[in-house]
N, C-alpha and C. Protein backbone atom coordinates (compact mmCIF):
# COMPACT_ATOMS: atom_id res chain seq x y z
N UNK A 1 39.78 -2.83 -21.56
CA UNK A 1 40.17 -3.59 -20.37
C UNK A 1 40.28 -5.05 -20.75
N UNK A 2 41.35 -5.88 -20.32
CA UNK A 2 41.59 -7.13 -20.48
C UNK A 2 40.73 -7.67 -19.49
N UNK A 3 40.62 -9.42 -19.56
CA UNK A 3 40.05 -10.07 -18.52
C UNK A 3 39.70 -9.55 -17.15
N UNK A 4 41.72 -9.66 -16.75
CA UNK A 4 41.77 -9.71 -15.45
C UNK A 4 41.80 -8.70 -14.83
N UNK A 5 41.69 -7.10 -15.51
CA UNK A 5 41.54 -5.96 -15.21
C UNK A 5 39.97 -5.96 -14.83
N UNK A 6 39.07 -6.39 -15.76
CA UNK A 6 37.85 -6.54 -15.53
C UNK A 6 37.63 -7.79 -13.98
N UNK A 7 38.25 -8.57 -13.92
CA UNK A 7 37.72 -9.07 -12.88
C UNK A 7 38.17 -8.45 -11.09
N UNK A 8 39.07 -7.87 -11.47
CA UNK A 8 39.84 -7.46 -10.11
C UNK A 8 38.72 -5.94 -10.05
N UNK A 9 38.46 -5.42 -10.99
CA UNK A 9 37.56 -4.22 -10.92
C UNK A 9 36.11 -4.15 -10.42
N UNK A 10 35.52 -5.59 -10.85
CA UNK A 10 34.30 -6.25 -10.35
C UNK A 10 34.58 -6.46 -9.15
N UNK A 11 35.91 -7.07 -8.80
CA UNK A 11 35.85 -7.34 -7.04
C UNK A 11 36.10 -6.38 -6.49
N UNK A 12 36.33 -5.00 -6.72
CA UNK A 12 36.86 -4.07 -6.31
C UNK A 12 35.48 -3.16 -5.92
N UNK A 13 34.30 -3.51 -6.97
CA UNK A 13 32.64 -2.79 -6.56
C UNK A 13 32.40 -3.84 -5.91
N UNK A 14 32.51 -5.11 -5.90
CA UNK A 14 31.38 -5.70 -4.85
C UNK A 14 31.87 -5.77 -3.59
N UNK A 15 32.94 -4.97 -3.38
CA UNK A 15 34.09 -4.76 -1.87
C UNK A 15 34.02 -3.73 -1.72
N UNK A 16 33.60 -2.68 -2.06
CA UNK A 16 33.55 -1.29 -1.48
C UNK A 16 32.53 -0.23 -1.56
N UNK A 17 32.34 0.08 -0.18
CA UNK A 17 30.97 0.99 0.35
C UNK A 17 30.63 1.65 -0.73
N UNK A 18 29.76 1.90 -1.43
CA UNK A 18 28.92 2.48 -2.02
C UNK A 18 28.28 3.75 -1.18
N UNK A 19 28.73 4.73 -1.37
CA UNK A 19 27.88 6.40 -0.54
C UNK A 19 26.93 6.47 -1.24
N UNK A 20 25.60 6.04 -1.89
CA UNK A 20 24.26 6.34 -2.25
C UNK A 20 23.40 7.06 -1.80
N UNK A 21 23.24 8.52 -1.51
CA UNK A 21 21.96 8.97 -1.14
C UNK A 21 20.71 9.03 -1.88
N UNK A 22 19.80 8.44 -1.67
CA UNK A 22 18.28 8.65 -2.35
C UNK A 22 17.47 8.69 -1.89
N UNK A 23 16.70 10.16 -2.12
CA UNK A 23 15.95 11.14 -2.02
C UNK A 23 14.59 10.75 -1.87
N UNK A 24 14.07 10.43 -0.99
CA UNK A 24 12.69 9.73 -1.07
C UNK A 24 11.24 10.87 -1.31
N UNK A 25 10.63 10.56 -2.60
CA UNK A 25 9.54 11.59 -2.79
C UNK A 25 8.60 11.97 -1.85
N UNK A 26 8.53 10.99 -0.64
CA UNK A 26 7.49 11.19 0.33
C UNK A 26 8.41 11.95 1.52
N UNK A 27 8.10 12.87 2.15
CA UNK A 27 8.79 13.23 3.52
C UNK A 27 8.67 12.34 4.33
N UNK A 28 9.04 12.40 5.54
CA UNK A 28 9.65 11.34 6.46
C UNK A 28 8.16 11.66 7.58
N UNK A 29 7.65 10.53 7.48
CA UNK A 29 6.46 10.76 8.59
C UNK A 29 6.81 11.25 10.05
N UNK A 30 6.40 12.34 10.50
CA UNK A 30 6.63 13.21 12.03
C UNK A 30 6.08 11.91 12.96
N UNK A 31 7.00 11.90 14.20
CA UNK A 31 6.01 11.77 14.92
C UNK A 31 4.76 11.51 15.39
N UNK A 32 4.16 9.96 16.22
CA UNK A 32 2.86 10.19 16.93
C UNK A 32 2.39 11.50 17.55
N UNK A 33 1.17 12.58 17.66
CA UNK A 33 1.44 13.82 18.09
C UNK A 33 0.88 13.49 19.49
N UNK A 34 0.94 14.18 20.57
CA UNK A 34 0.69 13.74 22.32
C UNK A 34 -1.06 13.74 22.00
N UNK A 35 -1.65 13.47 23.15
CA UNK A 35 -3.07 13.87 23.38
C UNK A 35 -3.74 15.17 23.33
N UNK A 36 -2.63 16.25 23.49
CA UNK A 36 -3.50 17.33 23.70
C UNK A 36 -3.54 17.98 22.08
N UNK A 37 -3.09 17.50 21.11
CA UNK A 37 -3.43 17.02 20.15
C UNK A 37 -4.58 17.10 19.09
N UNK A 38 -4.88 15.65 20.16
CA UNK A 38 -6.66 14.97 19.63
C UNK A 38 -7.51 15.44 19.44
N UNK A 39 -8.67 15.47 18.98
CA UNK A 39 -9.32 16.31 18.44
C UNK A 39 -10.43 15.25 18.56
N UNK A 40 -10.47 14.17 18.13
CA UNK A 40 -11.85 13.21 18.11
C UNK A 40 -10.75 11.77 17.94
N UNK A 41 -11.79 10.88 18.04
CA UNK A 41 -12.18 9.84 17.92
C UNK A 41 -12.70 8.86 17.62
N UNK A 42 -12.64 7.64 17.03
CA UNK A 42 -13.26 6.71 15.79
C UNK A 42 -13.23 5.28 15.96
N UNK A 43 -14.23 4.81 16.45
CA UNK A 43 -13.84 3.28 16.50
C UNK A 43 -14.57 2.60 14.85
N UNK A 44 -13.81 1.82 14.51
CA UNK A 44 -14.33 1.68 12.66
C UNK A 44 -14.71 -0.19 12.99
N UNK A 45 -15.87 -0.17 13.27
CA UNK A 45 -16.67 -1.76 13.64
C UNK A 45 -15.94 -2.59 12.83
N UNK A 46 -16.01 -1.87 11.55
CA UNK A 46 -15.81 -3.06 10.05
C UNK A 46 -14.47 -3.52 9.93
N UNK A 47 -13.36 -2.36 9.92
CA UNK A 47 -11.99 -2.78 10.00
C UNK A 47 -11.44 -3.24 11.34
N UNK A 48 -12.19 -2.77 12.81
CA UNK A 48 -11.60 -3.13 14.09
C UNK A 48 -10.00 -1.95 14.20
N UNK A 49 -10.71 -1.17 13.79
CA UNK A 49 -9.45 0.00 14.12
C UNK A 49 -10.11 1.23 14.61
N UNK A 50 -9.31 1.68 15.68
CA UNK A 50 -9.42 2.55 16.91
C UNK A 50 -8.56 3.80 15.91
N UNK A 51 -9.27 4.83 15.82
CA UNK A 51 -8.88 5.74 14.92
C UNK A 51 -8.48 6.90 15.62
N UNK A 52 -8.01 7.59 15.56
CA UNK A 52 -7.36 9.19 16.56
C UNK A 52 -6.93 10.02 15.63
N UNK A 53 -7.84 11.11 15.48
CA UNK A 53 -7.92 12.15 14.87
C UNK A 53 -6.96 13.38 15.49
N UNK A 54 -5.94 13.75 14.65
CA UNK A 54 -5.34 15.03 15.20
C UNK A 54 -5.26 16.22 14.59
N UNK A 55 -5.16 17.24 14.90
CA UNK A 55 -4.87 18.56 14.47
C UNK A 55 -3.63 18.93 14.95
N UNK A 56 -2.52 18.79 13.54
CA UNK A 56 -1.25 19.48 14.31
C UNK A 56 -0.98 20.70 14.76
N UNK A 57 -1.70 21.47 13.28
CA UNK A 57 -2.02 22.83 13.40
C UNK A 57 -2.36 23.49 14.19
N UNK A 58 -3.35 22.70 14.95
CA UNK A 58 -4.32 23.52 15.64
C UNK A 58 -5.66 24.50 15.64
N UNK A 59 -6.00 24.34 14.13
CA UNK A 59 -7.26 25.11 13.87
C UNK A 59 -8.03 23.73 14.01
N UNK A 60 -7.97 22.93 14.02
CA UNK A 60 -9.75 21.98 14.37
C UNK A 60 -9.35 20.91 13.08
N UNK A 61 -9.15 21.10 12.39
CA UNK A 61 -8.78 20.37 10.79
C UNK A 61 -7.86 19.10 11.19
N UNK A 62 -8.66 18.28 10.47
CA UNK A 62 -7.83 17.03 11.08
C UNK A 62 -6.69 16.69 9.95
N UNK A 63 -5.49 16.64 10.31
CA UNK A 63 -3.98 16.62 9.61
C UNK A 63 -3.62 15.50 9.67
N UNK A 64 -3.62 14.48 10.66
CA UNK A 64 -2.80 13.80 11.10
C UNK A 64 -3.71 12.47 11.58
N UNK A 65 -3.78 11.17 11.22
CA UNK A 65 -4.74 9.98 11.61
C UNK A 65 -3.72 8.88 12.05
N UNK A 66 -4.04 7.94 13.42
CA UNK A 66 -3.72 7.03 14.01
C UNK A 66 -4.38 6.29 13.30
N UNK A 67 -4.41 4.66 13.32
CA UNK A 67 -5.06 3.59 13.36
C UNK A 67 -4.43 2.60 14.20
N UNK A 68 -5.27 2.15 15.12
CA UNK A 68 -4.76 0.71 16.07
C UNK A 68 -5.60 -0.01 15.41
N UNK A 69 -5.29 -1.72 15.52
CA UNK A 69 -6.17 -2.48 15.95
C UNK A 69 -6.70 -2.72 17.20
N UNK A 70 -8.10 -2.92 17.22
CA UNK A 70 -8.65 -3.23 18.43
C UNK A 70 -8.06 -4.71 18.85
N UNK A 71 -7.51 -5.10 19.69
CA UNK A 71 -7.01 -6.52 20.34
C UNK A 71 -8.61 -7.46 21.02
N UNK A 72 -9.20 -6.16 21.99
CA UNK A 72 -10.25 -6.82 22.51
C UNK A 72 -11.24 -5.58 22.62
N UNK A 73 -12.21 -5.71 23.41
CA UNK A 73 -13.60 -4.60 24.01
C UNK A 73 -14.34 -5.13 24.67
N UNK A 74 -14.35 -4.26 26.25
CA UNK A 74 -15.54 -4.67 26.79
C UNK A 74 -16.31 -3.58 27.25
N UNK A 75 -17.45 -3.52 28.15
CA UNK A 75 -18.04 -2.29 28.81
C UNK A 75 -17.78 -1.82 29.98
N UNK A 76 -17.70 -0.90 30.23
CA UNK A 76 -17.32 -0.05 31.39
C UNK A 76 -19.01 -0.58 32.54
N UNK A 77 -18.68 -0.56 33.66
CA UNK A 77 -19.64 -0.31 34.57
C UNK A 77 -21.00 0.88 33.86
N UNK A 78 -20.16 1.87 33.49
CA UNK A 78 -21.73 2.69 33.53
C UNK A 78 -22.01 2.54 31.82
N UNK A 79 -21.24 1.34 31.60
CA UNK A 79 -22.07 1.09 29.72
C UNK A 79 -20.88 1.52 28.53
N UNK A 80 -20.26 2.25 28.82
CA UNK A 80 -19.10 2.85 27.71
C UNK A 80 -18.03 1.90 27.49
N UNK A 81 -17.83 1.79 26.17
CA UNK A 81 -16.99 0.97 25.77
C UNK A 81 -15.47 1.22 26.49
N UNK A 82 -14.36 -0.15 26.13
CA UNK A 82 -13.30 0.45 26.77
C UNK A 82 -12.28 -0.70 25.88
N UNK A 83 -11.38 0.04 24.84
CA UNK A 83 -11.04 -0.97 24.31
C UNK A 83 -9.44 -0.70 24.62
N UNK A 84 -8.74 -2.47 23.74
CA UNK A 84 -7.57 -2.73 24.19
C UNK A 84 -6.75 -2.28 22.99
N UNK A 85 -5.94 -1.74 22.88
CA UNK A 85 -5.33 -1.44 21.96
C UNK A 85 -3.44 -1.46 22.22
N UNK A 86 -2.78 -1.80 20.87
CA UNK A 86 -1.17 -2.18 20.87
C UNK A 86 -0.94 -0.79 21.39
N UNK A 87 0.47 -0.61 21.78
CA UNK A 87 0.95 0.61 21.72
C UNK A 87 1.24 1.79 20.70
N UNK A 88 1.38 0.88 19.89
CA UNK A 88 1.99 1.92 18.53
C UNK A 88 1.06 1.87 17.32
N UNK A 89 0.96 2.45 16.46
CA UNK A 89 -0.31 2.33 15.50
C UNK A 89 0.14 1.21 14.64
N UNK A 90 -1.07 1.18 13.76
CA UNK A 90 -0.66 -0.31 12.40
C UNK A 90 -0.94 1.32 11.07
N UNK A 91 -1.34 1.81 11.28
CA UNK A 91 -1.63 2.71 9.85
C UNK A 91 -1.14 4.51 10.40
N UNK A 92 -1.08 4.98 9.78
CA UNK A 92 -0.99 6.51 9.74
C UNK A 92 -1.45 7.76 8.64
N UNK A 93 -1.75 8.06 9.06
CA UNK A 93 -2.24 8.97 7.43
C UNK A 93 -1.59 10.19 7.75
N UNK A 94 -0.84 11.28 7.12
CA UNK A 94 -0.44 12.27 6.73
C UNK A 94 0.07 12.78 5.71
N UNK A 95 -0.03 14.12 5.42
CA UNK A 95 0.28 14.56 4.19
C UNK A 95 -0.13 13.68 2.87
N UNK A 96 -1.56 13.71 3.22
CA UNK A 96 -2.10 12.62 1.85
C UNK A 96 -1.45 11.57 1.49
N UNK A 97 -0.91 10.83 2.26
CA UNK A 97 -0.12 9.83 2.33
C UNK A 97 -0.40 8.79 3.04
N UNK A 98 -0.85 7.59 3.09
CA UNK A 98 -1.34 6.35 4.21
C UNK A 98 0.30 5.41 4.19
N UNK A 99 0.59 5.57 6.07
CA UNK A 99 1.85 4.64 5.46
C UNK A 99 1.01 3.64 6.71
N UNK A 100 1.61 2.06 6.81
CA UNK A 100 1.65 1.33 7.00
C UNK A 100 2.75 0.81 8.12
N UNK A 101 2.74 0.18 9.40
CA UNK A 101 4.13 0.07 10.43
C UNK A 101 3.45 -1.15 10.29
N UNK A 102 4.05 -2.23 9.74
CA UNK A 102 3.34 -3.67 10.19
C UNK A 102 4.16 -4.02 11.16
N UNK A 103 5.39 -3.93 12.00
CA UNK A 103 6.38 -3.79 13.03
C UNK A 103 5.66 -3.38 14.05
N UNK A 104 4.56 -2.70 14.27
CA UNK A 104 4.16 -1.99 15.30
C UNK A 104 4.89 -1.53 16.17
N UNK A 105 6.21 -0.67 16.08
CA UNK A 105 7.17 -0.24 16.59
C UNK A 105 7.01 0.89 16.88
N UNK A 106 6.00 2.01 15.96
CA UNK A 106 6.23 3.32 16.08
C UNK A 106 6.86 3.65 15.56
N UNK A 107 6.92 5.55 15.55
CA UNK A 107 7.82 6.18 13.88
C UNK A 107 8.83 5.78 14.42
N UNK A 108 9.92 5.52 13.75
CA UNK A 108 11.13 5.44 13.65
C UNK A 108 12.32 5.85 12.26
N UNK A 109 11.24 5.51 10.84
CA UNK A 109 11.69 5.60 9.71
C UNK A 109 11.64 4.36 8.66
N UNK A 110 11.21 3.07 9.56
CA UNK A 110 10.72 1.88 8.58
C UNK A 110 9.37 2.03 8.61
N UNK A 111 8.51 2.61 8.50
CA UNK A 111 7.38 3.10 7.51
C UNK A 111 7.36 2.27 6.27
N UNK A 112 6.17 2.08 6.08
CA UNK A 112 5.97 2.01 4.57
C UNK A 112 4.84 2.50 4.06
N UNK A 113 5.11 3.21 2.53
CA UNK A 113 3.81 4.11 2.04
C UNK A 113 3.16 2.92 1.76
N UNK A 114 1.63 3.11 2.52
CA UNK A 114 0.32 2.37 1.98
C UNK A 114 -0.23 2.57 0.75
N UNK A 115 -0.23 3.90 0.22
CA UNK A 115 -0.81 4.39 -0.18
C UNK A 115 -0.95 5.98 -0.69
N UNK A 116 -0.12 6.55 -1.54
CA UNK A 116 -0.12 7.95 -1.47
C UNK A 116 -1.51 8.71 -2.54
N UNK A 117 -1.46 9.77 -2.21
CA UNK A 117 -2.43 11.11 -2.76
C UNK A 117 -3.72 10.61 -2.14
N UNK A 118 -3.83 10.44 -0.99
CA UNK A 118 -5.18 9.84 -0.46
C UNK A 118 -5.41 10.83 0.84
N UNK A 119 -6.63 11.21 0.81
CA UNK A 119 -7.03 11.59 1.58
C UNK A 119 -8.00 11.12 3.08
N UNK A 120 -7.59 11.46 3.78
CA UNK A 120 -8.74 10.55 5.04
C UNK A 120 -9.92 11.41 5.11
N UNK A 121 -11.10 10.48 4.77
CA UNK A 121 -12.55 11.16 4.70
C UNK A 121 -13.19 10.71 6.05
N UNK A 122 -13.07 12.11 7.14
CA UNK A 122 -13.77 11.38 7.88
C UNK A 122 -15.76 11.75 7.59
N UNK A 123 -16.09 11.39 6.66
CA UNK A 123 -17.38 11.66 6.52
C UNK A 123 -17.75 10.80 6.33
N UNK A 124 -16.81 9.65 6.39
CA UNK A 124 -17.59 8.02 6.19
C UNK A 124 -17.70 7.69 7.67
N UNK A 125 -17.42 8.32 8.23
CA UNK A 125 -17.41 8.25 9.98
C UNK A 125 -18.89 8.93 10.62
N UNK A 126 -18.64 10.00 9.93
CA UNK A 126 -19.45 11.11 10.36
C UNK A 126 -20.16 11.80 9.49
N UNK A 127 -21.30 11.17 8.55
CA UNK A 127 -21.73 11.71 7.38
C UNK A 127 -22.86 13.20 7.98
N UNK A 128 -23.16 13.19 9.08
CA UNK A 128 -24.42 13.78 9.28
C UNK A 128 -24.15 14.88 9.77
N UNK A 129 -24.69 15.78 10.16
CA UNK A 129 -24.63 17.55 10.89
C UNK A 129 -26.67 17.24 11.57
N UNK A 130 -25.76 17.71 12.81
CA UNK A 130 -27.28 17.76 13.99
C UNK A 130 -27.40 19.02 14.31
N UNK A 131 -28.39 19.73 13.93
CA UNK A 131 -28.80 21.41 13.74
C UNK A 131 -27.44 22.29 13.72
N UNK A 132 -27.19 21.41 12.71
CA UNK A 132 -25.75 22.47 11.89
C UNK A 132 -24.62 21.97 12.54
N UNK A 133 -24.49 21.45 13.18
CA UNK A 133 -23.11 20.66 14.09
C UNK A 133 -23.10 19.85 13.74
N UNK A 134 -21.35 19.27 13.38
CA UNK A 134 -21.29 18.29 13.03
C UNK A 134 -21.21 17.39 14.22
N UNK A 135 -21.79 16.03 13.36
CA UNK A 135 -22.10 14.89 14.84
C UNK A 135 -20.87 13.53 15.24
């Protein structure tokens, strides 16, 4: 190729759509799942995140983790906490995967992996069993 073959060819890629599909190794995070859902609950003092435990499945096994930040907290009349939380989560955990919405938008598909092959332990929550039940 001469010069100007080369330059009209350069303007010719930086002028036209590129069809790129790429295949992202992580699946596409599902969905917040509804309440009936839930399974438990986690307020984490240290980080200030309101945690929501789900079972998509449905056997009891927790699959699926929210994280809010707490905004504020106060007490209820008869003593129980009652906190304020965004609408949409700041963290998610699934499929051994921690992604991250700093958008606080909710799934949509701008996700970002936090963190993959990780598992959520909730036994840093809940290390103990009270006459064989866990507490």
């Amino acid at each position: 190729m001469n010069g100007l073959s080369v330059l009209v060819f350069s303007a010719w890629l930086l002028h036209s759509p590129l069809n790129v599909s790429v295949q992202s190794a992580v699946p596409s995070l599902p969905p917040e799942p509804d309440d009936s859902q839930r399974i438990d609950e986690i307020y984490d003092q240290e980080s200030r995140l309101f945690l929501s435990l789900y079972s998509l499945e449905g056997n009891g096994k927790v699959d699926y983790v929210t994280g809010r930040t707490v905004q504020d907290h106060v007490r209820s009349s008869y003593g129980n906490p009652v906190y304020y939380l965004p609408e949409h989560p700041l963290f998610y955990w699934w499929n051994h995967t921690m992604f991250n919405d700093p958008q606080l938008d909710g799934v949509n598909g701008n996700e970002l992996v936090y963190q993959e092959d990780t598992e959520f332990d909730v036994t840093r929550y809940k290390p103990c069993l009270f006459n064989g039940q866990p507490c």
